[in-house]
PDB file of N, CA and C in Angstrom:
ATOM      1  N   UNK A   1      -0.460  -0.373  11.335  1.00  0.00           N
ATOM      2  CA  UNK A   1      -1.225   0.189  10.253  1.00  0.00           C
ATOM      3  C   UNK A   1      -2.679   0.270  10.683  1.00  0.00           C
ATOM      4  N   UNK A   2      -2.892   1.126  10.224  1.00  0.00           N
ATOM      5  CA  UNK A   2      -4.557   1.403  10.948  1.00  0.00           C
ATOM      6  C   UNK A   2      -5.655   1.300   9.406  1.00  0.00           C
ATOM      7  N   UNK A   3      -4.928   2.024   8.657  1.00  0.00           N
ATOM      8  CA  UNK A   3      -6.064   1.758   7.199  1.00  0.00           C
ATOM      9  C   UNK A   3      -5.378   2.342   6.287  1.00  0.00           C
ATOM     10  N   UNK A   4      -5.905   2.291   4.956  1.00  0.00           N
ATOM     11  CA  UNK A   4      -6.675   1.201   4.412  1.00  0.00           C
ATOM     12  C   UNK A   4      -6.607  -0.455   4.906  1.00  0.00           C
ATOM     13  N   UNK A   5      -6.970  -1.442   4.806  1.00  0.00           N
ATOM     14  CA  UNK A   5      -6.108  -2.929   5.401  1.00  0.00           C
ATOM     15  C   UNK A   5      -7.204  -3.396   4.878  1.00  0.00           C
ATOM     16  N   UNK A   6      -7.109  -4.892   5.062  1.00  0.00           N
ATOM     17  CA  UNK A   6      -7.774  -5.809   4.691  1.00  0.00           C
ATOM     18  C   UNK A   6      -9.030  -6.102   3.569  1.00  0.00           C
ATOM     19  N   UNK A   7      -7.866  -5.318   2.540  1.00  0.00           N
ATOM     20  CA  UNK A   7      -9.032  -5.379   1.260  1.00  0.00           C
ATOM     21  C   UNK A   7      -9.790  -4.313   1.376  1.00  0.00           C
ATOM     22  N   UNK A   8     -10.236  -3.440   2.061  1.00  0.00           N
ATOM     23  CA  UNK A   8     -10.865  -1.810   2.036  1.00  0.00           C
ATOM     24  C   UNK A   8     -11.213  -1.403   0.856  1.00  0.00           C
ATOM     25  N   UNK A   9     -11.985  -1.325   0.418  1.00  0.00           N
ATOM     26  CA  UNK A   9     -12.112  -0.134  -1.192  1.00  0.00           C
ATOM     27  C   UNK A   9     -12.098   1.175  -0.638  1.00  0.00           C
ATOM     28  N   UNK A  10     -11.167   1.961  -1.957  1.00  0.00           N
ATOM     29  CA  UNK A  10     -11.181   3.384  -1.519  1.00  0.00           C
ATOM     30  C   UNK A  10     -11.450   4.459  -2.789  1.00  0.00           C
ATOM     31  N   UNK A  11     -11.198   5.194  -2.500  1.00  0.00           N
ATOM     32  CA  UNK A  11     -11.050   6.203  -3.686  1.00  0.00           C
ATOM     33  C   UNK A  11      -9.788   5.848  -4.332  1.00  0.00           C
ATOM     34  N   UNK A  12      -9.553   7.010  -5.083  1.00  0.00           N
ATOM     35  CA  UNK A  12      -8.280   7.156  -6.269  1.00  0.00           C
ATOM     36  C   UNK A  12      -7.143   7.314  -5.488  1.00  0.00           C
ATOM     37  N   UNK A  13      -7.007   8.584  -4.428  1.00  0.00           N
ATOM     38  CA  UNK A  13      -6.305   9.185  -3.470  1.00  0.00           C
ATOM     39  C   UNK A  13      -6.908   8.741  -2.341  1.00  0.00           C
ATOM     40  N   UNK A  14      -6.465   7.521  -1.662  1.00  0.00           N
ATOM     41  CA  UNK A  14      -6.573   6.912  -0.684  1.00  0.00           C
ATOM     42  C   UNK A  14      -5.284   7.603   0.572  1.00  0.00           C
ATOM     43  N   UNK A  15      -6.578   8.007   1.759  1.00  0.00           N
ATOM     44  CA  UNK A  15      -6.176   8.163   2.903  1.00  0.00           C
ATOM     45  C   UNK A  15      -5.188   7.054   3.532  1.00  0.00           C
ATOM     46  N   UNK A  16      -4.162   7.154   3.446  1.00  0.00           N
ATOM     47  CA  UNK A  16      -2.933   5.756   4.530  1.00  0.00           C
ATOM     48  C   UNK A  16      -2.850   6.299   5.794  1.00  0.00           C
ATOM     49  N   UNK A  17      -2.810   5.749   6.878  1.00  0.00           N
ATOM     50  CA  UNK A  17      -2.740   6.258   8.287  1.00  0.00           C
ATOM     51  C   UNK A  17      -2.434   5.070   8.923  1.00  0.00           C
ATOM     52  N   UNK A  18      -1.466   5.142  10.226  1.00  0.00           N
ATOM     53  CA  UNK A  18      -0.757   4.775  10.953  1.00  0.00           C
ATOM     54  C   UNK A  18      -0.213   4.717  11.954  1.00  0.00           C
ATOM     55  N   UNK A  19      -0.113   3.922  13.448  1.00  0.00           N
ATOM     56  CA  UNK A  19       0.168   4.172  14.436  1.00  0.00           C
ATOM     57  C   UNK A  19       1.346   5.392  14.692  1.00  0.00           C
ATOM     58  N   UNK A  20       1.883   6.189  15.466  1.00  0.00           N
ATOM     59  CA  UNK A  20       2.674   6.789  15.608  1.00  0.00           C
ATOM     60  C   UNK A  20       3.782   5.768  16.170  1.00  0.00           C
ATOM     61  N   UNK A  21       5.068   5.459  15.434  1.00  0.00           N
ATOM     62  CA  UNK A  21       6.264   4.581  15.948  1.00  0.00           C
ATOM     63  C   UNK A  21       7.222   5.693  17.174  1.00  0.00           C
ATOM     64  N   UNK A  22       7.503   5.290  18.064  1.00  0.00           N
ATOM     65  CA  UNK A  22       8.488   5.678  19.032  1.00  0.00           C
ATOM     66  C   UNK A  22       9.659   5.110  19.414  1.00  0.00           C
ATOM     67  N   UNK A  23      10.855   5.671  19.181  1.00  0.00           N
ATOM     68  CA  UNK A  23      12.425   5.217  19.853  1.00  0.00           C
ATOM     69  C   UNK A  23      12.493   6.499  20.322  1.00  0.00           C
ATOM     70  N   UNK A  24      14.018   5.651  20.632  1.00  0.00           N
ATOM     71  CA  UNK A  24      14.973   6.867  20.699  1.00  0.00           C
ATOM     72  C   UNK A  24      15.753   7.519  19.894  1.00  0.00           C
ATOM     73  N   UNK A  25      16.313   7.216  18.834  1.00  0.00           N
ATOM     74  CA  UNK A  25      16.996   7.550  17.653  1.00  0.00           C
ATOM     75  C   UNK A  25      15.947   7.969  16.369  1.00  0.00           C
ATOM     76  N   UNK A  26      16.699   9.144  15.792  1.00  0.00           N
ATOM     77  CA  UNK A  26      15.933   9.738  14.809  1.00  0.00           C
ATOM     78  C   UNK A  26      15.612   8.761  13.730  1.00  0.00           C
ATOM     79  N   UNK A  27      14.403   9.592  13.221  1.00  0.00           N
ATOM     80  CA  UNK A  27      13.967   8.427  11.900  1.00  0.00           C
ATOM     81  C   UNK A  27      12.996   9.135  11.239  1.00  0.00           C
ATOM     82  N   UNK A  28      12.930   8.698   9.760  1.00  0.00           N
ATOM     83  CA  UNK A  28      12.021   9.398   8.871  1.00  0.00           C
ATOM     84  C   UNK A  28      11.149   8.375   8.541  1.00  0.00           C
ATOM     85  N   UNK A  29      10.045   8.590   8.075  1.00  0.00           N
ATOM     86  CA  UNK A  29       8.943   7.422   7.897  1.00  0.00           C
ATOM     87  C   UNK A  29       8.960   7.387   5.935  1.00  0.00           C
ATOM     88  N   UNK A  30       8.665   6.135   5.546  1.00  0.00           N
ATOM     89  CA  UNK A  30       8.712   6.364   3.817  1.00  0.00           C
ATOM     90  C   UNK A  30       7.697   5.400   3.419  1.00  0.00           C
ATOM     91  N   UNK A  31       6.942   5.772   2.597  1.00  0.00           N
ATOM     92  CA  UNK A  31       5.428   4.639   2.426  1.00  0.00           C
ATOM     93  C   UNK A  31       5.063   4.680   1.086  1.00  0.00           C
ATOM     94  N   UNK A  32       4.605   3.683   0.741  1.00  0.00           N
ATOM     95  CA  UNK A  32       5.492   3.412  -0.883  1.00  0.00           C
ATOM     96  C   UNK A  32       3.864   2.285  -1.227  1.00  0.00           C
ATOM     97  N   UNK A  33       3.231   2.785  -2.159  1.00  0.00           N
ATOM     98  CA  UNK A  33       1.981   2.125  -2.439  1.00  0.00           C
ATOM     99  C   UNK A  33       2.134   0.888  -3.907  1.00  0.00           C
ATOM    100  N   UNK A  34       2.117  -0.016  -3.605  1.00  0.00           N
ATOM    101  CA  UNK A  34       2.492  -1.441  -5.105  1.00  0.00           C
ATOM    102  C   UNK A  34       1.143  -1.745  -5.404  1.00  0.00           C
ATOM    103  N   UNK A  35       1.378  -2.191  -6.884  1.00  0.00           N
ATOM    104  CA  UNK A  35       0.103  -3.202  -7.282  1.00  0.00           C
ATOM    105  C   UNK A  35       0.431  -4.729  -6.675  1.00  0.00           C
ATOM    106  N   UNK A  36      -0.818  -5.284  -6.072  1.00  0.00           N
ATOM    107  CA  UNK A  36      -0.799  -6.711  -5.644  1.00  0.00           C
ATOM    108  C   UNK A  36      -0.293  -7.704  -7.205  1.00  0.00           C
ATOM    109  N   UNK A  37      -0.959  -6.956  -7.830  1.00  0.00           N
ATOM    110  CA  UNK A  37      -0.576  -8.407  -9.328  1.00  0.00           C
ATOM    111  C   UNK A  37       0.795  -8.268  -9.523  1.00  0.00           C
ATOM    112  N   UNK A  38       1.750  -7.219  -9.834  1.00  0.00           N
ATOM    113  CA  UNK A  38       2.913  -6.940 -10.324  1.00  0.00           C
ATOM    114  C   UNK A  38       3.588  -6.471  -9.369  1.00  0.00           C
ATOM    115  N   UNK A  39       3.299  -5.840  -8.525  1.00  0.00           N
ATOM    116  CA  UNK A  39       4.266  -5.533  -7.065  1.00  0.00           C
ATOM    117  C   UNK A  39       4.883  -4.402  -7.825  1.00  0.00           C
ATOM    118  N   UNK A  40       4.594  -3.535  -8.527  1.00  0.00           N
ATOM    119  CA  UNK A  40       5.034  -2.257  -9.208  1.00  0.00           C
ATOM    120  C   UNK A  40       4.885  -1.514  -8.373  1.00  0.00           C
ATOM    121  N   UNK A  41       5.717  -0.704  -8.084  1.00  0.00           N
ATOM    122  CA  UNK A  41       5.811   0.481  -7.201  1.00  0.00           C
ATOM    123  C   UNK A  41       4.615   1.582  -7.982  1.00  0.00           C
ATOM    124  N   UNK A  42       3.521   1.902  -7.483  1.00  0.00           N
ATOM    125  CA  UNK A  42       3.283   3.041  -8.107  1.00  0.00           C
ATOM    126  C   UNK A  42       3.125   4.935  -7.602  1.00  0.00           C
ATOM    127  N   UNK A  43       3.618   4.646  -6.293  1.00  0.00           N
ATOM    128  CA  UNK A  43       3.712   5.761  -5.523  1.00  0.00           C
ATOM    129  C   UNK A  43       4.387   5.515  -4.342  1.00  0.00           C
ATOM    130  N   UNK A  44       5.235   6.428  -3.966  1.00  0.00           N
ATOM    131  CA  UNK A  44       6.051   7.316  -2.662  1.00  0.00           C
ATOM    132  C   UNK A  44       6.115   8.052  -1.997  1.00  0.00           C
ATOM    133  N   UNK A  45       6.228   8.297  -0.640  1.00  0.00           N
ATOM    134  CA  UNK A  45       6.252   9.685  -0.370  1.00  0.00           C
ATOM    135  C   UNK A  45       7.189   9.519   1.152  1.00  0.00           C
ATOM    136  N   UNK A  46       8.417   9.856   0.869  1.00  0.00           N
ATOM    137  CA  UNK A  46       9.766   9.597   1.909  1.00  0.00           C
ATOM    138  C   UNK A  46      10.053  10.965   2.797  1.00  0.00           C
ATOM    139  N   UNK A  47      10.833  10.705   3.519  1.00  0.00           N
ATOM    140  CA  UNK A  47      11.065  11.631   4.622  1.00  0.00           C
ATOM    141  C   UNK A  47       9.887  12.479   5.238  1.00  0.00           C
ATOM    142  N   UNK A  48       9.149  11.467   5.939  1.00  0.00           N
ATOM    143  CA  UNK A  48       7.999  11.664   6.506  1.00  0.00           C
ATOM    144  C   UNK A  48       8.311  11.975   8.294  1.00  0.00           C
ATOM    145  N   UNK A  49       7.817  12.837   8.573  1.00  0.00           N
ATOM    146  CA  UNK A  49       8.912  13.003  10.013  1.00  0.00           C
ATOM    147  C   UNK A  49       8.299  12.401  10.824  1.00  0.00           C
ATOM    148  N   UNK A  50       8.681  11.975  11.850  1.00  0.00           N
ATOM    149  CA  UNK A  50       7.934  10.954  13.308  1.00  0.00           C
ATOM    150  C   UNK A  50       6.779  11.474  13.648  1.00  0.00           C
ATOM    151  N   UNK A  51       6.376  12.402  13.532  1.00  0.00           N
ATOM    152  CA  UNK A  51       4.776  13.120  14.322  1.00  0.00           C
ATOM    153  C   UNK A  51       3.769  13.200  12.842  1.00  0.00           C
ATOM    154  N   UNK A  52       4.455  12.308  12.030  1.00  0.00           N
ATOM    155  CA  UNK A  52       3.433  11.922  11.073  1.00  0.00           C
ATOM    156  C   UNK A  52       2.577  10.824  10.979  1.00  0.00           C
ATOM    157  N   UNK A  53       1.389  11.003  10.899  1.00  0.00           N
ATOM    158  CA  UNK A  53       0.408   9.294  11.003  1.00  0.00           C
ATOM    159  C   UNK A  53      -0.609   9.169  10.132  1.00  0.00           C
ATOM    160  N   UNK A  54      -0.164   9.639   8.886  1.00  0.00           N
ATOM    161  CA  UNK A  54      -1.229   9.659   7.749  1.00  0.00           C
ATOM    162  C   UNK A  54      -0.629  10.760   6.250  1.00  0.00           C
ATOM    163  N   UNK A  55      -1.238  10.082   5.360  1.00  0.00           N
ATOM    164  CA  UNK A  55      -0.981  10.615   4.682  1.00  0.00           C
ATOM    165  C   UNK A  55      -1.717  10.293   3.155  1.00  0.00           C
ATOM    166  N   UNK A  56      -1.884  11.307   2.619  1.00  0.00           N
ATOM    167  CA  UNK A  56      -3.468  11.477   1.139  1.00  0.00           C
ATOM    168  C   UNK A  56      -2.170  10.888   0.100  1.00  0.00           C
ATOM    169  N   UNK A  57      -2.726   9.769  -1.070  1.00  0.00           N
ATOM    170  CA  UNK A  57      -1.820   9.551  -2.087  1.00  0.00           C
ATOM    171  C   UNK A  57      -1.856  10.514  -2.926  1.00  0.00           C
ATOM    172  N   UNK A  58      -0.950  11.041  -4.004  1.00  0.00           N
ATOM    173  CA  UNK A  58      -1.441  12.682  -4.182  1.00  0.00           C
ATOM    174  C   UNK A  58      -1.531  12.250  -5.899  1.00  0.00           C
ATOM    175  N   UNK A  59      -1.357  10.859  -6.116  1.00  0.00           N
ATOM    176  CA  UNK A  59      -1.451  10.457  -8.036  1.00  0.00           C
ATOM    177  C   UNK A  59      -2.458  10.023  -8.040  1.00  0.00           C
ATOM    178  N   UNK A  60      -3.258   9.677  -9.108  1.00  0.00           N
ATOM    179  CA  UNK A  60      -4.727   9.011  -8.616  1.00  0.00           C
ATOM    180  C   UNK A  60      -4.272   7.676  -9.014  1.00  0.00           C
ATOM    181  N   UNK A  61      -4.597   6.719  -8.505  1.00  0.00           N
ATOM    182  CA  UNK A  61      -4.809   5.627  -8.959  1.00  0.00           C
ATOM    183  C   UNK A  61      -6.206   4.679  -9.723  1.00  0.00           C
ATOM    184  N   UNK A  62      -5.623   4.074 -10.720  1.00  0.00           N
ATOM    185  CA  UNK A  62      -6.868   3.397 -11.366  1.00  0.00           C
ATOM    186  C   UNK A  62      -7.317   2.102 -10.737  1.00  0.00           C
ATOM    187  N   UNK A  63      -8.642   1.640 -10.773  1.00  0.00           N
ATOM    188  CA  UNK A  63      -9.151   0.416 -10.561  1.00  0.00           C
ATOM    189  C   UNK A  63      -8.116  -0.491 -10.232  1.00  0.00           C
ATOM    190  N   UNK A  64      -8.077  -1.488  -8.827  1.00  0.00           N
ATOM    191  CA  UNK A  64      -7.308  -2.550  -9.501  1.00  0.00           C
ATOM    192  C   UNK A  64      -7.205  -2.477  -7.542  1.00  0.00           C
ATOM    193  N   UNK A  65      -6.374  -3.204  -7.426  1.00  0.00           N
ATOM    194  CA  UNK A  65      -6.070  -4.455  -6.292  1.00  0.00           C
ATOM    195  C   UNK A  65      -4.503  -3.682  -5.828  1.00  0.00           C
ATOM    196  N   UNK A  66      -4.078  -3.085  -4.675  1.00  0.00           N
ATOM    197  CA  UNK A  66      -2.900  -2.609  -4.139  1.00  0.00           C
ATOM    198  C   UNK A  66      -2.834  -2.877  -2.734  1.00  0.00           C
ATOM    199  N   UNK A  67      -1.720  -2.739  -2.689  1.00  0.00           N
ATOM    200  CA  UNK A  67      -1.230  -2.816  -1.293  1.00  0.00           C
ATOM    201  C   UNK A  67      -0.366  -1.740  -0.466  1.00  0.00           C
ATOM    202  N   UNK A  68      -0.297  -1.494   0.710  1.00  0.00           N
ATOM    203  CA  UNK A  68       1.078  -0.079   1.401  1.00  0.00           C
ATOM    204  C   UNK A  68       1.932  -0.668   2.213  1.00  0.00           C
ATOM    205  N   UNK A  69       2.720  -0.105   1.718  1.00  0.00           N
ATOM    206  CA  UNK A  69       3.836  -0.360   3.521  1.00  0.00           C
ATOM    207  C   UNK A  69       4.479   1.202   3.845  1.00  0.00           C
ATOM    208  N   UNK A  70       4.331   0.870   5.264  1.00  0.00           N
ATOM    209  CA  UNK A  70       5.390   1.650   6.074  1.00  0.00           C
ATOM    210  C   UNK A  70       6.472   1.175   6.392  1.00  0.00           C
ATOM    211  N   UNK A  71       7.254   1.753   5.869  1.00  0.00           N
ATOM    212  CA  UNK A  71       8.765   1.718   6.544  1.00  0.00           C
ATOM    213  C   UNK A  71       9.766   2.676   7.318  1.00  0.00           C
ATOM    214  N   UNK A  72      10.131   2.506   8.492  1.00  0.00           N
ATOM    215  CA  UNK A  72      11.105   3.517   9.379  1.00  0.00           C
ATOM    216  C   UNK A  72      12.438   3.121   8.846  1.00  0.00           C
ATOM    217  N   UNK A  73      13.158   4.935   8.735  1.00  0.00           N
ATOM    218  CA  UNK A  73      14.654   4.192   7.895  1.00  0.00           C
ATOM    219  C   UNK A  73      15.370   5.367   9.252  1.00  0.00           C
ATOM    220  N   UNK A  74      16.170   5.053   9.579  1.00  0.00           N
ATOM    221  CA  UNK A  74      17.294   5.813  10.335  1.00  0.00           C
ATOM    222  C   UNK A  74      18.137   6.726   9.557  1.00  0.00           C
ATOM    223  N   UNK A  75      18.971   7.255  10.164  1.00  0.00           N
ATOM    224  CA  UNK A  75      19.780   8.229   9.617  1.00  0.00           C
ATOM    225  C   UNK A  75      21.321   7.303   9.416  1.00  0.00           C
ATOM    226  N   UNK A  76      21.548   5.931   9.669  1.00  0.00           N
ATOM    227  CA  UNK A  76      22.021   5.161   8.661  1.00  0.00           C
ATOM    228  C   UNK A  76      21.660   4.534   7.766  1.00  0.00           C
ATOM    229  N   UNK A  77      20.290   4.507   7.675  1.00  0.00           N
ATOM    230  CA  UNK A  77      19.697   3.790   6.384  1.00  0.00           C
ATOM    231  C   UNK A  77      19.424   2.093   6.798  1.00  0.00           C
ATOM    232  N   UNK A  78      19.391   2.028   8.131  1.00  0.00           N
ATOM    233  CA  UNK A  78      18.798   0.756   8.513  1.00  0.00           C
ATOM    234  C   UNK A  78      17.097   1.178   7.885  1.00  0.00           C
ATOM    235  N   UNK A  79      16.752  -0.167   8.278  1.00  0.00           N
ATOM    236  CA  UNK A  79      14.957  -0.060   7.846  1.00  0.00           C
ATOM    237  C   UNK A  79      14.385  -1.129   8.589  1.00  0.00           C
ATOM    238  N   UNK A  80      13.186  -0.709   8.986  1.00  0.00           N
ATOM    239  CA  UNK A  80      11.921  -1.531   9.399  1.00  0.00           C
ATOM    240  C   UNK A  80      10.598  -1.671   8.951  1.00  0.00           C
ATOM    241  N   UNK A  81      10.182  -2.614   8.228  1.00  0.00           N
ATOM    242  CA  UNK A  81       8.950  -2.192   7.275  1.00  0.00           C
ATOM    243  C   UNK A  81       7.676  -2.998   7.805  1.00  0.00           C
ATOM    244  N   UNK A  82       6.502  -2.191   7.602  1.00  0.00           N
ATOM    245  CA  UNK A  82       5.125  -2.532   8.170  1.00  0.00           C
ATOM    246  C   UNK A  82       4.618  -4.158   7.556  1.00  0.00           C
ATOM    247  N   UNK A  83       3.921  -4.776   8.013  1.00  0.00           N
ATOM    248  CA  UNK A  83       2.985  -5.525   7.469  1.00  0.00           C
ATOM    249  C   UNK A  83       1.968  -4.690   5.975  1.00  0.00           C
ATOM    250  N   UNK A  84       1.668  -5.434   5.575  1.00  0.00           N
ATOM    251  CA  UNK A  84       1.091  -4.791   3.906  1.00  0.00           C
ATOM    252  C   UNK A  84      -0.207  -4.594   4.445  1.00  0.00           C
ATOM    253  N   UNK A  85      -0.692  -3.589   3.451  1.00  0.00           N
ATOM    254  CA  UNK A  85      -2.110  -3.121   4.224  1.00  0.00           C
ATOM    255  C   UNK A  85      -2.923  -2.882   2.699  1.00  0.00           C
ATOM    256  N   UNK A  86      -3.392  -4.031   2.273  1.00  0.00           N
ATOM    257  CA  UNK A  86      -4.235  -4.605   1.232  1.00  0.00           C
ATOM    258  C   UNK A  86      -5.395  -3.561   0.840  1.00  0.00           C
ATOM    259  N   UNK A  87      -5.412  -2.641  -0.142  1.00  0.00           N
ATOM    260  CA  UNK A  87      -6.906  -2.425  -0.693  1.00  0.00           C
ATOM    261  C   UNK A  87      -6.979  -1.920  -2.056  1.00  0.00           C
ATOM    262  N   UNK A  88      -8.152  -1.944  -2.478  1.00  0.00           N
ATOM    263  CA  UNK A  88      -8.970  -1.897  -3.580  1.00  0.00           C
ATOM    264  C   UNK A  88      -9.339  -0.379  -3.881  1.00  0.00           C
ATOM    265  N   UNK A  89      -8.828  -0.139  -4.791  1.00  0.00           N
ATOM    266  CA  UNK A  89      -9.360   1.084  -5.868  1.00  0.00           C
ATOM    267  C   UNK A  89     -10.516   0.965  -6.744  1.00  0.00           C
ATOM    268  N   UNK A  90     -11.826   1.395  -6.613  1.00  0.00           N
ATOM    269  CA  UNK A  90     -13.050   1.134  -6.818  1.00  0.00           C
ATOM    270  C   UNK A  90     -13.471   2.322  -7.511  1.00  0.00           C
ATOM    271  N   UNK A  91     -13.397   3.243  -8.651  1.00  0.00           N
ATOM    272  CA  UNK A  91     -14.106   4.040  -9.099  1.00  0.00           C
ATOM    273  C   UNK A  91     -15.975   4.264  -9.648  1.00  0.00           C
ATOM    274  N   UNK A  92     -16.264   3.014  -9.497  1.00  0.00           N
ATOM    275  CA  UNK A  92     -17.836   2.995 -10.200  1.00  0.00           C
ATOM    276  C   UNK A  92     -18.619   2.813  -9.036  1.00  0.00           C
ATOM    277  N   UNK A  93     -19.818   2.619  -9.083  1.00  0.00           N
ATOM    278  CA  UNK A  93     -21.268   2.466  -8.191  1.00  0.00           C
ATOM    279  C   UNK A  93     -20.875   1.468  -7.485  1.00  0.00           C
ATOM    280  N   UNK A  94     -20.912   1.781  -6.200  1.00  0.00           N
ATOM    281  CA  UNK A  94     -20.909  -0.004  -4.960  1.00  0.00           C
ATOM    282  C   UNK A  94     -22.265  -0.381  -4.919  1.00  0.00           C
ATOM    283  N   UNK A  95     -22.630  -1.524  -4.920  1.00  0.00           N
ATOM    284  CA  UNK A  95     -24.126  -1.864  -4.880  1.00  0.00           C
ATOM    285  C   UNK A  95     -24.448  -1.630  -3.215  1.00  0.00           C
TER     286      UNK A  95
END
């Protein structure tokens, strides 16, 4: 995971971006944005193809404390999922 991470403040529609993963066997990428307090899913965006390494959240999100993961799923539906990549939705004045 390259960013958002470690607590980052961002906008509403936060930029996610990500190393490019390499095998040999096909795979779609799926990245799925939670609230840290409730772990609520509040956005998705699946079948992301391998030469993908980023991607704009396209709902806005309000104020508050979230986290992302990446996950690689195969074309059996195995999965491998990223470390969480922690940040902050900040709409008002940063001092």
């Amino acid at each position: 995971m390259e960013a958002p991470r470690g607590n980052d403040t961002t906008s509403a529609f936060p930029e996610l971006a990500w190393q490019r993963f390499t095998t040999s066997f096909p795979f779609t990428y799926v990245v799925t944005v939670l609230d840290q307090e409730f772990e609520a899913v509040f956005w998705i965006a699946d079948s992301l193809q391998p030469d993908t390494t980023r991607v704009i959240v396209t709902d806005s999100l309000e104020d508050g404390d979230y986290y992302w993961t990446l996950t690689v799923q195969d074309v059996f539906e195995n999965t491998s999922r990223s470390k969480e990549g922690e940040f902050i939705v900040f709409h008002g004045v940063l001092p």
